[in-house]
C-alpha atoms as a PDB file:
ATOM      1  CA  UNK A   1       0.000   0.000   0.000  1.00  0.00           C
ATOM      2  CA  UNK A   2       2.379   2.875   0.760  1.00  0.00           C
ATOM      3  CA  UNK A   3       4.003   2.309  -2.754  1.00  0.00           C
ATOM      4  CA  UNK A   4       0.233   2.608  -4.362  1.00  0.00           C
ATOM      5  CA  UNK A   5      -0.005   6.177  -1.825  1.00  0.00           C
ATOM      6  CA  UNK A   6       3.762   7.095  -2.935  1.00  0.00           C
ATOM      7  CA  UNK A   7       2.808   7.012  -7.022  1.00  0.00           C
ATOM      8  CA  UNK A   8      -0.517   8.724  -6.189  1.00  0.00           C
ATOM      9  CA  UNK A   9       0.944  11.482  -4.953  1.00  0.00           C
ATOM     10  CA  UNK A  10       3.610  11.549  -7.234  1.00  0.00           C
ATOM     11  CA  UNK A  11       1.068  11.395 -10.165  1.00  0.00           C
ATOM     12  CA  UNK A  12      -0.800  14.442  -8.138  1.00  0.00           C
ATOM     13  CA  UNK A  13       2.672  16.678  -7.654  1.00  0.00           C
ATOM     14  CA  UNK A  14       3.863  16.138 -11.557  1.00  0.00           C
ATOM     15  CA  UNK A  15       0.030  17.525 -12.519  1.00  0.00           C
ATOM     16  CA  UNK A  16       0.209  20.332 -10.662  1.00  0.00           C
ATOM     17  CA  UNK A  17       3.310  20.645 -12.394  1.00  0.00           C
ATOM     18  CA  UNK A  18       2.080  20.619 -15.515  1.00  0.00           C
ATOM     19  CA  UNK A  19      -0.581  22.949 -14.582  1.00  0.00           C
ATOM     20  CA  UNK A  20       1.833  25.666 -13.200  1.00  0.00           C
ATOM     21  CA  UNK A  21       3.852  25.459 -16.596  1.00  0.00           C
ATOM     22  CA  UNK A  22       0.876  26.097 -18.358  1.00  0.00           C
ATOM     23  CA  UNK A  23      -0.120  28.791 -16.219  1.00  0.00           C
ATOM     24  CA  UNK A  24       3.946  30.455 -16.155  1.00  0.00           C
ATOM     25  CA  UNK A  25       3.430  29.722 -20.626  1.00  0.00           C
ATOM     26  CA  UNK A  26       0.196  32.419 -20.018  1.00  0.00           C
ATOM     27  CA  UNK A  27       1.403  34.811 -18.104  1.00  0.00           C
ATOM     28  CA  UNK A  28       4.701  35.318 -20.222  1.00  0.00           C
ATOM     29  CA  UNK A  29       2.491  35.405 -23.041  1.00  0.00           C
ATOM     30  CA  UNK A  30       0.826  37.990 -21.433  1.00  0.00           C
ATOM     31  CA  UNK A  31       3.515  40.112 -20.696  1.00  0.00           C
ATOM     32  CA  UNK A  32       4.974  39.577 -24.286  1.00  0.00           C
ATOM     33  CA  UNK A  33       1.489  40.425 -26.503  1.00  0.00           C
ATOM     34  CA  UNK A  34       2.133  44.344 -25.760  1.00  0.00           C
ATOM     35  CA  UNK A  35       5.475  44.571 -26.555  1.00  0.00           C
ATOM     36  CA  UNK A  36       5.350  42.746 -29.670  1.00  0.00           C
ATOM     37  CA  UNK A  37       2.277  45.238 -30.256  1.00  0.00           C
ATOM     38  CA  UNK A  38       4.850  48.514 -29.857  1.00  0.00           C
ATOM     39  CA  UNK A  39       6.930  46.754 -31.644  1.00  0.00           C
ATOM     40  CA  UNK A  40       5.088  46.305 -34.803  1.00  0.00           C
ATOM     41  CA  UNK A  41       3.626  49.975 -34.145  1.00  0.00           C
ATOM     42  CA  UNK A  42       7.000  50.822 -34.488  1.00  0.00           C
ATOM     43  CA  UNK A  43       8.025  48.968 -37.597  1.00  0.00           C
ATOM     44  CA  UNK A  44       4.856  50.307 -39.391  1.00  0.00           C
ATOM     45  CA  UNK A  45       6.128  53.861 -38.348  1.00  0.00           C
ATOM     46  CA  UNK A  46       9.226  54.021 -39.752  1.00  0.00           C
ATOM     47  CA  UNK A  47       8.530  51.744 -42.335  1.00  0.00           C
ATOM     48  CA  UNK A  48      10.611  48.889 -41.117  1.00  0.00           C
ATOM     49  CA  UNK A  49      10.414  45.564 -42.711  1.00  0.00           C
ATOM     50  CA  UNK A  50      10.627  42.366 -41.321  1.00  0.00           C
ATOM     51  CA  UNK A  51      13.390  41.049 -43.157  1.00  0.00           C
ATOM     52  CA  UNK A  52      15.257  44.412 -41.976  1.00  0.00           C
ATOM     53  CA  UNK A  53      14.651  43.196 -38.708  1.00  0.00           C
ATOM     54  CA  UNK A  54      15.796  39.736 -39.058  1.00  0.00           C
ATOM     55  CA  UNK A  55      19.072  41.051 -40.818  1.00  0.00           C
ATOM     56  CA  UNK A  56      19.869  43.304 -38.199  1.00  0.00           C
ATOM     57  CA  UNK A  57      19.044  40.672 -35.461  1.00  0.00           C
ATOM     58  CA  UNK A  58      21.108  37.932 -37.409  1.00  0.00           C
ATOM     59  CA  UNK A  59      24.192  40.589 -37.144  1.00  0.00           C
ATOM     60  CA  UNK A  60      23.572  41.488 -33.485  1.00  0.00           C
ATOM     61  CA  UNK A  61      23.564  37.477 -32.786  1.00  0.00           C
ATOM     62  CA  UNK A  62      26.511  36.882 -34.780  1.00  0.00           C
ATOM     63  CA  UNK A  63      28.562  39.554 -32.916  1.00  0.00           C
ATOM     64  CA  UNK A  64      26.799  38.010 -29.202  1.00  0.00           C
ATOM     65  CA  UNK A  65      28.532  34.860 -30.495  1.00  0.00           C
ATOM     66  CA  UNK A  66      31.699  36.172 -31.502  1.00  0.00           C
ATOM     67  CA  UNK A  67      32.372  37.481 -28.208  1.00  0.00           C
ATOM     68  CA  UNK A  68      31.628  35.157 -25.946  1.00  0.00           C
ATOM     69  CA  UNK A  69      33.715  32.485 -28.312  1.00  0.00           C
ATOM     70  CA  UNK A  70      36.851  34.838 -28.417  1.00  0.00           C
ATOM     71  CA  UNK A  71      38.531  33.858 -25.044  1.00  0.00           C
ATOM     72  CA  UNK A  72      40.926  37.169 -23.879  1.00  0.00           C
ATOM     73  CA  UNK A  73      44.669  35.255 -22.928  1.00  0.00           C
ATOM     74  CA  UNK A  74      46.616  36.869 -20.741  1.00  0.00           C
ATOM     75  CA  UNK A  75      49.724  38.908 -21.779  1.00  0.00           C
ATOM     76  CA  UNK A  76      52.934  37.633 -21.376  1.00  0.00           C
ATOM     77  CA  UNK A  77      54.847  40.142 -18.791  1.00  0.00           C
ATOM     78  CA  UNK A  78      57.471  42.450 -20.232  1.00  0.00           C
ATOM     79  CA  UNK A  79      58.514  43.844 -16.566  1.00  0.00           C
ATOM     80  CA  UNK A  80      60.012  42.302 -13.981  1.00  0.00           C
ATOM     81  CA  UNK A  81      61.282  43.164 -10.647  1.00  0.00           C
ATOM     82  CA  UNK A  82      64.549  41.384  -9.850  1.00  0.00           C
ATOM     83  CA  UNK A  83      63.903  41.938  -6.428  1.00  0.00           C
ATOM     84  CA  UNK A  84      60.250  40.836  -5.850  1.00  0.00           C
ATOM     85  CA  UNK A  85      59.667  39.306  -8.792  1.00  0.00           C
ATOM     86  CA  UNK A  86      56.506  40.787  -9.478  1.00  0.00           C
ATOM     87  CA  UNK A  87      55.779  41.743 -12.800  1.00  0.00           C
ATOM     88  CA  UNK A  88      54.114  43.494 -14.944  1.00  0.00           C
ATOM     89  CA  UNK A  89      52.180  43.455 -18.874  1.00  0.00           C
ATOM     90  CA  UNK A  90      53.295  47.277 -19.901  1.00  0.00           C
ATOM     91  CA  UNK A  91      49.687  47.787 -20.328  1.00  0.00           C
ATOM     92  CA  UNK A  92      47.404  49.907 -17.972  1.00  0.00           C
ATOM     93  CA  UNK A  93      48.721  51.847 -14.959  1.00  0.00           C
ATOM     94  CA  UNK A  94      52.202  51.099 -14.642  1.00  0.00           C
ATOM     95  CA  UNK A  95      52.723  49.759 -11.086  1.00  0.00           C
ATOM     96  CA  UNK A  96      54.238  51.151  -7.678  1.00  0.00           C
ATOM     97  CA  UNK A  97      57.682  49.797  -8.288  1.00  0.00           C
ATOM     98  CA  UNK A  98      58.147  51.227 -11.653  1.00  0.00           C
ATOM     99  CA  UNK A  99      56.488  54.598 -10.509  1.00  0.00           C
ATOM    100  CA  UNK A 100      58.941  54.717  -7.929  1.00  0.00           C
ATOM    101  CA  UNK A 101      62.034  53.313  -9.400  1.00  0.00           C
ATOM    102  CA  UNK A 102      61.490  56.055 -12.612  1.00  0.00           C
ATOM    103  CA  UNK A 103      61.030  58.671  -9.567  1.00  0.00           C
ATOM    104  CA  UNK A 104      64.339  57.830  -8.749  1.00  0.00           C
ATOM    105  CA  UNK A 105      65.858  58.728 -12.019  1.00  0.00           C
ATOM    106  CA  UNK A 106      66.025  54.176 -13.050  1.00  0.00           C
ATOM    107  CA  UNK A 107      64.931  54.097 -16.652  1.00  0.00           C
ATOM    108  CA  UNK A 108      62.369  51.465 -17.242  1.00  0.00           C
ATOM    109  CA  UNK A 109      63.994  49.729 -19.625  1.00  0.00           C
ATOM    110  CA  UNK A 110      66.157  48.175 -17.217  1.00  0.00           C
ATOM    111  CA  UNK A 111      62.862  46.266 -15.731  1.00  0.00           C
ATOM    112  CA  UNK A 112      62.302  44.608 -19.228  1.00  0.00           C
ATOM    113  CA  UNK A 113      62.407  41.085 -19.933  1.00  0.00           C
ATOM    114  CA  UNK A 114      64.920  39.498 -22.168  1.00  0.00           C
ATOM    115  CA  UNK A 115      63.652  36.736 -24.679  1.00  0.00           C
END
């Protein structure tokens, strides 16, 4: 018996389930029916077509893509401190310990890494 109550319950949950889906499916479809409205208000307005719009949104998902595909890799340093070993890119702010060593009349060139 508690198998039989276990699988009529679990038939109970997944239709309430189902029901909630088809209630979330309405409500989004709710939400969505007035701005497709404006947007075909729109289109009408400045005498957009639809094949404009599905160019345009082609390019816009092609460049999404593009981007999140191209990975950045990090630079290899070009600066090194011999006595911390912390380096640095030569791109962006230039760190305290060059700041300070070119305050002290050391050229940064002397920082560089040799390859």
């Amino acid at each position: 018996m508690p198998q039989e109550s276990f699988t009529i319950e679990k038939q109970n949950i997944e239709k309430e389930i189902l029901k909630l889906q088809r209630k979330m499916r309405t409500l989004k479809n709710r939400q969505r029916r007035p701005v497709v409205n404006s947007i075909v208000r729109s289109m009408q307005e400045y005498d957009i077509t639809p094949e404009e719009i599905a160019e345009a949104f082609n390019r816009q998902t092609k460049r999404a893509e593009k981007s999140s595909t191209t990975s950045k890799t990090p630079l290899a340093p070009r600066y090194r401190n011999n006595e911390t070993g912390d380096t640095w890119t030569g791109r962006g702010r230039p760190p305290r310990w060059i700041v300070d060593a070119e305050a002290k009349g050391t050229s940064r060139d002397t920082f560089l890494i040799e390859k």
